[in-house]
C-alpha atoms as a PDB file:
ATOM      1  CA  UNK A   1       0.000   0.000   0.000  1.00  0.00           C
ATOM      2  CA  UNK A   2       1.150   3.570  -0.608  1.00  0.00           C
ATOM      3  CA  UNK A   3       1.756   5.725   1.997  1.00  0.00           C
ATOM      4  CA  UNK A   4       0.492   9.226   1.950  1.00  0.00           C
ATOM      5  CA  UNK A   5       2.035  12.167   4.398  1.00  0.00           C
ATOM      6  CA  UNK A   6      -0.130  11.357   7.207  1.00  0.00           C
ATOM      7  CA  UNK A   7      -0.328   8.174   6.928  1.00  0.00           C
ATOM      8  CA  UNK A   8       3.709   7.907   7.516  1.00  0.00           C
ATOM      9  CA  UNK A   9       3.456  10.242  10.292  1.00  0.00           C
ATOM     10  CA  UNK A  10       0.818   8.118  12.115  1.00  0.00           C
ATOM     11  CA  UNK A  11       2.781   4.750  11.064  1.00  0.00           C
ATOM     12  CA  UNK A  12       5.949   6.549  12.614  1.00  0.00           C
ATOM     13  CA  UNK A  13       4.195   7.123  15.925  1.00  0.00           C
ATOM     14  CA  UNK A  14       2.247   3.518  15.758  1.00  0.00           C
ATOM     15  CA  UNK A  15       5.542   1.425  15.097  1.00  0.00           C
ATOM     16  CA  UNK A  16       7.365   3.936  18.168  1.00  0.00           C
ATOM     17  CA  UNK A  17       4.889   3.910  20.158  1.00  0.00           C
ATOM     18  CA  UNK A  18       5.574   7.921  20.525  1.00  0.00           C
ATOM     19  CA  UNK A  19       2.738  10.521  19.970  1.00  0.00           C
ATOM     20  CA  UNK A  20       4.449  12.939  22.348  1.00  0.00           C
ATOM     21  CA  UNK A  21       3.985  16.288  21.250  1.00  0.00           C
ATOM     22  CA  UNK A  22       7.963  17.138  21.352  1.00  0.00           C
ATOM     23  CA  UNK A  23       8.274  15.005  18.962  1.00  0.00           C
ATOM     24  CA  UNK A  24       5.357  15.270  16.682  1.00  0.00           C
ATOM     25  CA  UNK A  25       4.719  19.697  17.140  1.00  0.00           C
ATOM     26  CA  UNK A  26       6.886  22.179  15.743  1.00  0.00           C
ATOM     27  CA  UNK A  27       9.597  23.446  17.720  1.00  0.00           C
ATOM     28  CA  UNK A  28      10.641  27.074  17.861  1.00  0.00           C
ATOM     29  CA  UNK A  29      12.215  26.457  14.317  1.00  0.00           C
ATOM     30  CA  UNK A  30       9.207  25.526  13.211  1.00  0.00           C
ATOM     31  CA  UNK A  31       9.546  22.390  12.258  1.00  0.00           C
ATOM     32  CA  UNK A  32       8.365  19.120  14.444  1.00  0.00           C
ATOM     33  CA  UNK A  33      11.013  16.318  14.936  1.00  0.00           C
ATOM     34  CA  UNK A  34       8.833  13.986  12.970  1.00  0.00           C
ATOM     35  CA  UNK A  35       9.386  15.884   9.897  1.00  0.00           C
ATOM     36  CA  UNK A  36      12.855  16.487   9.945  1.00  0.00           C
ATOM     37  CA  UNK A  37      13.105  12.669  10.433  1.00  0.00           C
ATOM     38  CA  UNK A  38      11.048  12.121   6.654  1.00  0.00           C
ATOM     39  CA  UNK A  39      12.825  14.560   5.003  1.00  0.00           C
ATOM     40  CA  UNK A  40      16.348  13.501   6.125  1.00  0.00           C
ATOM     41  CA  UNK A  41      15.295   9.965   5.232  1.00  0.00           C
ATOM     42  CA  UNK A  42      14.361  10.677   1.839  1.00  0.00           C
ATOM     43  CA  UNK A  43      17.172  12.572   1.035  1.00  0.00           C
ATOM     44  CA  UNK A  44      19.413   9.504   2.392  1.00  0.00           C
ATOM     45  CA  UNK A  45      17.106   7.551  -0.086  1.00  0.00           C
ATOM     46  CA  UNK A  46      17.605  10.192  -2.761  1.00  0.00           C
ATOM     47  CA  UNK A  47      21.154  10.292  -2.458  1.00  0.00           C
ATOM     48  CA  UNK A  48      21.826   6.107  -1.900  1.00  0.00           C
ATOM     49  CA  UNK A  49      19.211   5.230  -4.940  1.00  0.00           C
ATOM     50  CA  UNK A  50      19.319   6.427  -8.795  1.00  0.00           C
ATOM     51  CA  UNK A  51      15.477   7.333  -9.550  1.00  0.00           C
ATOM     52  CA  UNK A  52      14.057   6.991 -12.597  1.00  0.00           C
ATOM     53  CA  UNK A  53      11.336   9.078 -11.487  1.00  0.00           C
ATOM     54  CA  UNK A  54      13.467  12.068 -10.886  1.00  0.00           C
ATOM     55  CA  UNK A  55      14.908  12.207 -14.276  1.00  0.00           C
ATOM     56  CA  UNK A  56      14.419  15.104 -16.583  1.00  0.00           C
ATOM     57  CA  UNK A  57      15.797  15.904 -19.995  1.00  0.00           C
ATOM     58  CA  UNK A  58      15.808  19.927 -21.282  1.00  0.00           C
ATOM     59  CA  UNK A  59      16.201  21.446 -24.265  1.00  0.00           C
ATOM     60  CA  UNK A  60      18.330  24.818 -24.410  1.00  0.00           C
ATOM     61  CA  UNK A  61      20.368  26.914 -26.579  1.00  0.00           C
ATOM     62  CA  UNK A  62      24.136  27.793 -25.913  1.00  0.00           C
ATOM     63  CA  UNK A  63      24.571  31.080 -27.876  1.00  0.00           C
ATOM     64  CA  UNK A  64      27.381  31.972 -30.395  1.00  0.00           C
ATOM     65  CA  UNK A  65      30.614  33.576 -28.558  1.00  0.00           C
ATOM     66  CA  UNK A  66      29.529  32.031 -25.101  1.00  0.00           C
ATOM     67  CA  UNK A  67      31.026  29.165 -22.625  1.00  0.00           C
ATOM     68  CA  UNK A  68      28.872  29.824 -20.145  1.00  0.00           C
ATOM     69  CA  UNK A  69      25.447  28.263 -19.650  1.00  0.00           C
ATOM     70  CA  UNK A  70      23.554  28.869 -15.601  1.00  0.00           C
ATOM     71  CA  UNK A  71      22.060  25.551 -14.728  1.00  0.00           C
ATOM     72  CA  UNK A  72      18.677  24.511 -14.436  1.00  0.00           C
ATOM     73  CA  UNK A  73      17.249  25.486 -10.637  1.00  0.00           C
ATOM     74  CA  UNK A  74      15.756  21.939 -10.278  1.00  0.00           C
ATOM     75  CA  UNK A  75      19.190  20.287 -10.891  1.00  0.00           C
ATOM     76  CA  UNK A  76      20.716  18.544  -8.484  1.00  0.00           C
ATOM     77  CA  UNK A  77      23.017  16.065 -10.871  1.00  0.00           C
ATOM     78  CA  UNK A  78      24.216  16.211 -14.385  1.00  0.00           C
ATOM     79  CA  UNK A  79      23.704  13.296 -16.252  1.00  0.00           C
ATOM     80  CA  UNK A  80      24.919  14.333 -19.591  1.00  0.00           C
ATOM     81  CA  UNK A  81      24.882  16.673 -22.526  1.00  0.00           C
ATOM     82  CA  UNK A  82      24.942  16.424 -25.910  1.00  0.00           C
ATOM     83  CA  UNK A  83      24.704  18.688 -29.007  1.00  0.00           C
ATOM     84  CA  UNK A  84      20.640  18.064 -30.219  1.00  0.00           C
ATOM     85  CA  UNK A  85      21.796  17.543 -33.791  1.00  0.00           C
ATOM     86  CA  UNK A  86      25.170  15.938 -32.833  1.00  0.00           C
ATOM     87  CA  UNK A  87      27.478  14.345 -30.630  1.00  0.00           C
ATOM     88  CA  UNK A  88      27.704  14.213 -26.625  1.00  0.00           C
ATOM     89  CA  UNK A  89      30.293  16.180 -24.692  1.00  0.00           C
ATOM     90  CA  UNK A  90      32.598  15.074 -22.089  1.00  0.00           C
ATOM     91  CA  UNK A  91      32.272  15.965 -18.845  1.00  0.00           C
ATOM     92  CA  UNK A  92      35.643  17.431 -17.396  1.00  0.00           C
ATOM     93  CA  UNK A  93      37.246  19.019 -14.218  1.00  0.00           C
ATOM     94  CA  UNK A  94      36.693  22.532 -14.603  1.00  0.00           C
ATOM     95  CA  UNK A  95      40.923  23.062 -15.059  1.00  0.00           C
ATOM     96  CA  UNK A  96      41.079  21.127 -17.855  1.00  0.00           C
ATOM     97  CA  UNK A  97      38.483  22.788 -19.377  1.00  0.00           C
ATOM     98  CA  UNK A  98      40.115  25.936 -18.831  1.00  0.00           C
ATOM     99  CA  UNK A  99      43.053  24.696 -20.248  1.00  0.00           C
ATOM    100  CA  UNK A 100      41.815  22.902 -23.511  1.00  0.00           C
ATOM    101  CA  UNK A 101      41.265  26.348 -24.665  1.00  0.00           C
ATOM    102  CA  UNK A 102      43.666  28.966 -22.767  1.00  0.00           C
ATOM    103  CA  UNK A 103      43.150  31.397 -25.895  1.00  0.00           C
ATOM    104  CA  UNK A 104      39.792  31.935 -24.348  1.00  0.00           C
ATOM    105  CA  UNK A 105      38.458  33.731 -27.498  1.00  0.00           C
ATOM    106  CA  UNK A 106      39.182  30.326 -29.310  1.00  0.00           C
ATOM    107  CA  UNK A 107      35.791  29.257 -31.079  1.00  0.00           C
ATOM    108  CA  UNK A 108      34.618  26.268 -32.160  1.00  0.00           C
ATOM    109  CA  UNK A 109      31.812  23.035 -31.659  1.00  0.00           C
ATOM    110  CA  UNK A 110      32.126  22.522 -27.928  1.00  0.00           C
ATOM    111  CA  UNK A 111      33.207  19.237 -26.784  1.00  0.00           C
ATOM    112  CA  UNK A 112      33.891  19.482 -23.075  1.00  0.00           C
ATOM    113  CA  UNK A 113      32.262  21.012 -19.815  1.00  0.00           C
ATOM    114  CA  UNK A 114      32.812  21.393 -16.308  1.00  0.00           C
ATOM    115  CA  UNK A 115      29.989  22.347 -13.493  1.00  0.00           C
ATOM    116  CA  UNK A 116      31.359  25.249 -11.547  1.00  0.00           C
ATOM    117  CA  UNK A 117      30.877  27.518  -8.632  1.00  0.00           C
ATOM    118  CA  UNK A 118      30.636  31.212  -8.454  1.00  0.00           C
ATOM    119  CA  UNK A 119      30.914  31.778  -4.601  1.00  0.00           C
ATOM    120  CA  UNK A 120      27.374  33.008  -4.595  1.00  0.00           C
ATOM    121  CA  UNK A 121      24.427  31.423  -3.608  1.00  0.00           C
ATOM    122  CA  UNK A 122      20.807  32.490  -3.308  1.00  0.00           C
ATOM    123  CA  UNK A 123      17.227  31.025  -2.988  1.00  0.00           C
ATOM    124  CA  UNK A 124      16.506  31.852  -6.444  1.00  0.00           C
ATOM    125  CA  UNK A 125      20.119  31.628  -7.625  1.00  0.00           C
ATOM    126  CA  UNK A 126      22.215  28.256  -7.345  1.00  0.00           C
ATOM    127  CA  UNK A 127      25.173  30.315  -7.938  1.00  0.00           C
ATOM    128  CA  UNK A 128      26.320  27.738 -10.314  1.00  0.00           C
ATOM    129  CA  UNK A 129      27.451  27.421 -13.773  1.00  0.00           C
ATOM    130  CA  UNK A 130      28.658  24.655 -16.969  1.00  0.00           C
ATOM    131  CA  UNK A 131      31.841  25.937 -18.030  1.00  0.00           C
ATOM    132  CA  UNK A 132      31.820  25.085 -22.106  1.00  0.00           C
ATOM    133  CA  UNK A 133      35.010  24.503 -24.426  1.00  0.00           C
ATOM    134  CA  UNK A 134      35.802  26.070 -26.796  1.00  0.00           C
ATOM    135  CA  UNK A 135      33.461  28.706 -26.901  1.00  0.00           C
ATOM    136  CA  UNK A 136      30.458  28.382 -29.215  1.00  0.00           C
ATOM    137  CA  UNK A 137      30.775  29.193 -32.578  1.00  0.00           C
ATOM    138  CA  UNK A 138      27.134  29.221 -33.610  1.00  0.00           C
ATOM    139  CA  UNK A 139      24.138  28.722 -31.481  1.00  0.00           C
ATOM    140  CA  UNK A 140      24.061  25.541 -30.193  1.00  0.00           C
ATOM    141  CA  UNK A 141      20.809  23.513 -29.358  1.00  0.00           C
ATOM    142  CA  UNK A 142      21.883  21.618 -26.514  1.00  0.00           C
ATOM    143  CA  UNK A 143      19.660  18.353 -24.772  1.00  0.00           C
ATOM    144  CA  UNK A 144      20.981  18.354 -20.901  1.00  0.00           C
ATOM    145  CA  UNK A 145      19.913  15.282 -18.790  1.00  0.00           C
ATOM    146  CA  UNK A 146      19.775  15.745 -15.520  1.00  0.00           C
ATOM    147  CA  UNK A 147      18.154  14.189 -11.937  1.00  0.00           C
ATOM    148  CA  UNK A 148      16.225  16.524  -9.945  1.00  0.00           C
ATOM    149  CA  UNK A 149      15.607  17.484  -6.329  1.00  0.00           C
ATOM    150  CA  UNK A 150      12.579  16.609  -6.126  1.00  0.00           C
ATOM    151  CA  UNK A 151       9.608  17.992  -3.613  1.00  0.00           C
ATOM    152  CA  UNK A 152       9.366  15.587  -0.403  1.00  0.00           C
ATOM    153  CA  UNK A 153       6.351  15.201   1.749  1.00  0.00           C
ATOM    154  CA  UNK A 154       4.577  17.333   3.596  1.00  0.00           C
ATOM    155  CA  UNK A 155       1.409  18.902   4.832  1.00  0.00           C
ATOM    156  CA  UNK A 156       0.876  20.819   1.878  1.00  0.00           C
ATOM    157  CA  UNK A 157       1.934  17.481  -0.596  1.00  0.00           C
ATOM    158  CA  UNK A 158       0.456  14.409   0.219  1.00  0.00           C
ATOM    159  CA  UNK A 159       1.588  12.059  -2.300  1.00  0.00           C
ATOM    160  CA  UNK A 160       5.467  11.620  -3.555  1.00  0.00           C
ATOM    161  CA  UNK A 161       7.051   8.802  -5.769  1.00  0.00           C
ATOM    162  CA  UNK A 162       8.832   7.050  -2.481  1.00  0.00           C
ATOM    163  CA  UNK A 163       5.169   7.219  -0.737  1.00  0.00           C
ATOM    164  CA  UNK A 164       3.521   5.576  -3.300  1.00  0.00           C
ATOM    165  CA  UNK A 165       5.586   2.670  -4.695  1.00  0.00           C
ATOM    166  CA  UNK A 166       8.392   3.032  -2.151  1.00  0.00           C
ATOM    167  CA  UNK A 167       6.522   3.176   1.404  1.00  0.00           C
ATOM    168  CA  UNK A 168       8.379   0.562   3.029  1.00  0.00           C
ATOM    169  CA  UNK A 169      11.711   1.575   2.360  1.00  0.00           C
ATOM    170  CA  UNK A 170      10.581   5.508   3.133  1.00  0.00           C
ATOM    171  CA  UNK A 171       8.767   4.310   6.708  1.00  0.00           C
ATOM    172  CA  UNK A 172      12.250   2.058   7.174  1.00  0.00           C
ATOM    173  CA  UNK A 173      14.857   5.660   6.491  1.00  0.00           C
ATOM    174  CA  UNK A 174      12.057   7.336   8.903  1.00  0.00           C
ATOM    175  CA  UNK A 175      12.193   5.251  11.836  1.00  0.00           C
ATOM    176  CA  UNK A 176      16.623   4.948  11.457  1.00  0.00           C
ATOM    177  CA  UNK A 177      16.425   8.587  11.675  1.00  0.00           C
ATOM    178  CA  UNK A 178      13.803   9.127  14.463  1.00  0.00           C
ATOM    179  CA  UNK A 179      15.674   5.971  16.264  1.00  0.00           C
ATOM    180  CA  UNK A 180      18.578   8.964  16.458  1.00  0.00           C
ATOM    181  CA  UNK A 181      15.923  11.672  17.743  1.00  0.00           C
ATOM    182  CA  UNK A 182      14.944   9.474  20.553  1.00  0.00           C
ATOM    183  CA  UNK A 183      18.009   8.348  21.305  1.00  0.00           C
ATOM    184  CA  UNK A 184      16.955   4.377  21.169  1.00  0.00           C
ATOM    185  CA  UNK A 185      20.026   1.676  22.029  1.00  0.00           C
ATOM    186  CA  UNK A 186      21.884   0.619  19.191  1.00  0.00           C
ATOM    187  CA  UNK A 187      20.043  -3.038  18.663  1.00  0.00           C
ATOM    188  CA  UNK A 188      17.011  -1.273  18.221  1.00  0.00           C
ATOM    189  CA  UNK A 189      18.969   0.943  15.566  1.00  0.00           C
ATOM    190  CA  UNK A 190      20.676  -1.836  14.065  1.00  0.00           C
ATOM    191  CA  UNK A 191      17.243  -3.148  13.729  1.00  0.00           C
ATOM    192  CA  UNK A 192      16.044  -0.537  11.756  1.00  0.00           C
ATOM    193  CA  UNK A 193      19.048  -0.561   9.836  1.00  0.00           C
ATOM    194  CA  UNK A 194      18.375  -4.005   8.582  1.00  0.00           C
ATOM    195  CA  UNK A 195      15.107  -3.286   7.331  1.00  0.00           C
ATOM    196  CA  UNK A 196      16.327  -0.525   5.435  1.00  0.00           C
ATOM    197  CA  UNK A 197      19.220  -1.883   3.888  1.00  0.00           C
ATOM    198  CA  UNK A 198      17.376  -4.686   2.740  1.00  0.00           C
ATOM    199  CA  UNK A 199      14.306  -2.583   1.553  1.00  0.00           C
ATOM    200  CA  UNK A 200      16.750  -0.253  -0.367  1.00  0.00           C
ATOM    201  CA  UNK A 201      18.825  -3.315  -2.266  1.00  0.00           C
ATOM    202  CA  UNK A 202      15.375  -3.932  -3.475  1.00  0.00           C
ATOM    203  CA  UNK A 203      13.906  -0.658  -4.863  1.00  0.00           C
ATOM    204  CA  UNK A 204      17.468  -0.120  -6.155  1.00  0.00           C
ATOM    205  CA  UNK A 205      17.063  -3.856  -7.924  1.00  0.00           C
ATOM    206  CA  UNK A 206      13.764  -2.558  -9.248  1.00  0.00           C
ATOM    207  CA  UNK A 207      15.076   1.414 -10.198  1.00  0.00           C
ATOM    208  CA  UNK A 208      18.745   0.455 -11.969  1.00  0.00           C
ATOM    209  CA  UNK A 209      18.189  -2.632 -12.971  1.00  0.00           C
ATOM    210  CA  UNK A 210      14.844  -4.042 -13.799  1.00  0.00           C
ATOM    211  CA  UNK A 211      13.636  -1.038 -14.905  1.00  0.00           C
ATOM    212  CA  UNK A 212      16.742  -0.006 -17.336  1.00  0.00           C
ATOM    213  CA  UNK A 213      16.506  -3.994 -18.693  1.00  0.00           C
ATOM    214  CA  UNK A 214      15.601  -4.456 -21.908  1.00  0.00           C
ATOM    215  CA  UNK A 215      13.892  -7.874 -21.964  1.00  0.00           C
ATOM    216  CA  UNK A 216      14.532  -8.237 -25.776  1.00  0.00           C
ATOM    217  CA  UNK A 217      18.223  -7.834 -25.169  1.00  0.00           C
ATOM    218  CA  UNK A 218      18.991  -8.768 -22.176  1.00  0.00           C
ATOM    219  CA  UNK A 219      15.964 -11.734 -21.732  1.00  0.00           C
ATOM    220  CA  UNK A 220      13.991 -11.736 -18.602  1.00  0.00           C
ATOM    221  CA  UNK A 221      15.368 -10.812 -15.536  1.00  0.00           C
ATOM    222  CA  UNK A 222      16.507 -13.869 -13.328  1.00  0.00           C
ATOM    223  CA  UNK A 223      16.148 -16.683 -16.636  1.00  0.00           C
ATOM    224  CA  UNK A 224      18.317 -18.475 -17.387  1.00  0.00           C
ATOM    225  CA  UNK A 225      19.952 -17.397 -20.838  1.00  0.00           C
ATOM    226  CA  UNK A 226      22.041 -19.581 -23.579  1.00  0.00           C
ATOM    227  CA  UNK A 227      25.181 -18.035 -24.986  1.00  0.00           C
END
């Protein structure tokens, strides 16, 4: 069954046996306990499983005479990018990139890039750049694939991806990180550990490999196959 936001509160409290208010109300920041416990455990999911539900894919153009290109305010991990109408580029550190070109008025098709910061950072501005070399010749159409950040539950959204066809493994990351909160021994952490781990080699089973697994190619997962 899928697990909407207050329906993983309640089964927090239920498997705890803890409906105490300091750990269910806000606290001066704001925030109760509880909720800092879901959204820590789905970023530990986000940032332990590849989701195929958080992938996007953009279209943009890199003008003529520029190297520079801001990044997407959604993006939280470049997956690649390619020239629309041609081939992909290669992801570099950003010195090389600097370096392929040091004549930085060098044009040309670009073939490497580099994510950079600027030493800025805002709410509406990540502060953060793809470094491009050589510079653009012409304008570029550019197809950037990318995984998102994506929005986690709450009060005001009921229903995510990891609720829905992930609830065990999101109740599981809950409970390890409210186990922390209340200070539980470490066999009733470990516990929790257990279930997670094995609830996460699952869903990643299902995310990176069934679901990437051409059946035509590749025959049906678990068969035995003739070479």
């Amino acid at each position: 069954m899928a697990l909407t936001y207050v329906q993983l509160k309640q089964a927090i409290q239920d498997f705890l046996e803890n409906d105490a208010a300091e750990f269910t109300a806000a606290t001066g920041s704001g925030v109760a306990p509880i909720d800092l416990c879901i959204e820590f455990a789905e970023m530990r999911i986000f940032r332990e499983a590849d989701i195929s539900a958080y992938r996007k894919t953009i279209e943009t153009t890199l003008s003529s005479n520029n190297r520079f290109l801001d990044i997407p305010q959604d993006l939280y991990v470049t997956r690649y990018i390619k020239i629309l109408a041609g081939e992909f580029l290669q992801e570099k550190d950003e010195s090389f990139v600097r370096e392929f070109t040091q004549n930085v008025s060098t044009q040309g098709t670009p073939r490497f890039y580099a994510l950079y910061g600027e030493g800025a950072y805002s709410a509406s501005d990540r502060g953060m750049r793809w470094l491009f070399s050589p510079r653009a010749d012409i304008d570029y159409t550019l197809e950037i694939g990318y995984t998102i950040l994506p929005t986690g539950l709450s009060s005001s959204n009921a229903n995510s991806y990891l609720g829905d066809y992930a609830p065990d493994l999101l109740l599981y990351g809950s409970l390890l990180e409210a186990a922390t909160f209340m200070k539980l021994t470490a066999d009733q952490g470990s516990r929790y550990q257990a279930l997670y781990d094995r609830a996460l080699q699952t869903f990643i089973g299902q995310e990176q490999t069934r679901k990437r697994t051409d059946e035509f190619v590749s025959g049906e997962m678990g068969t035995y196959k003739r070479g």
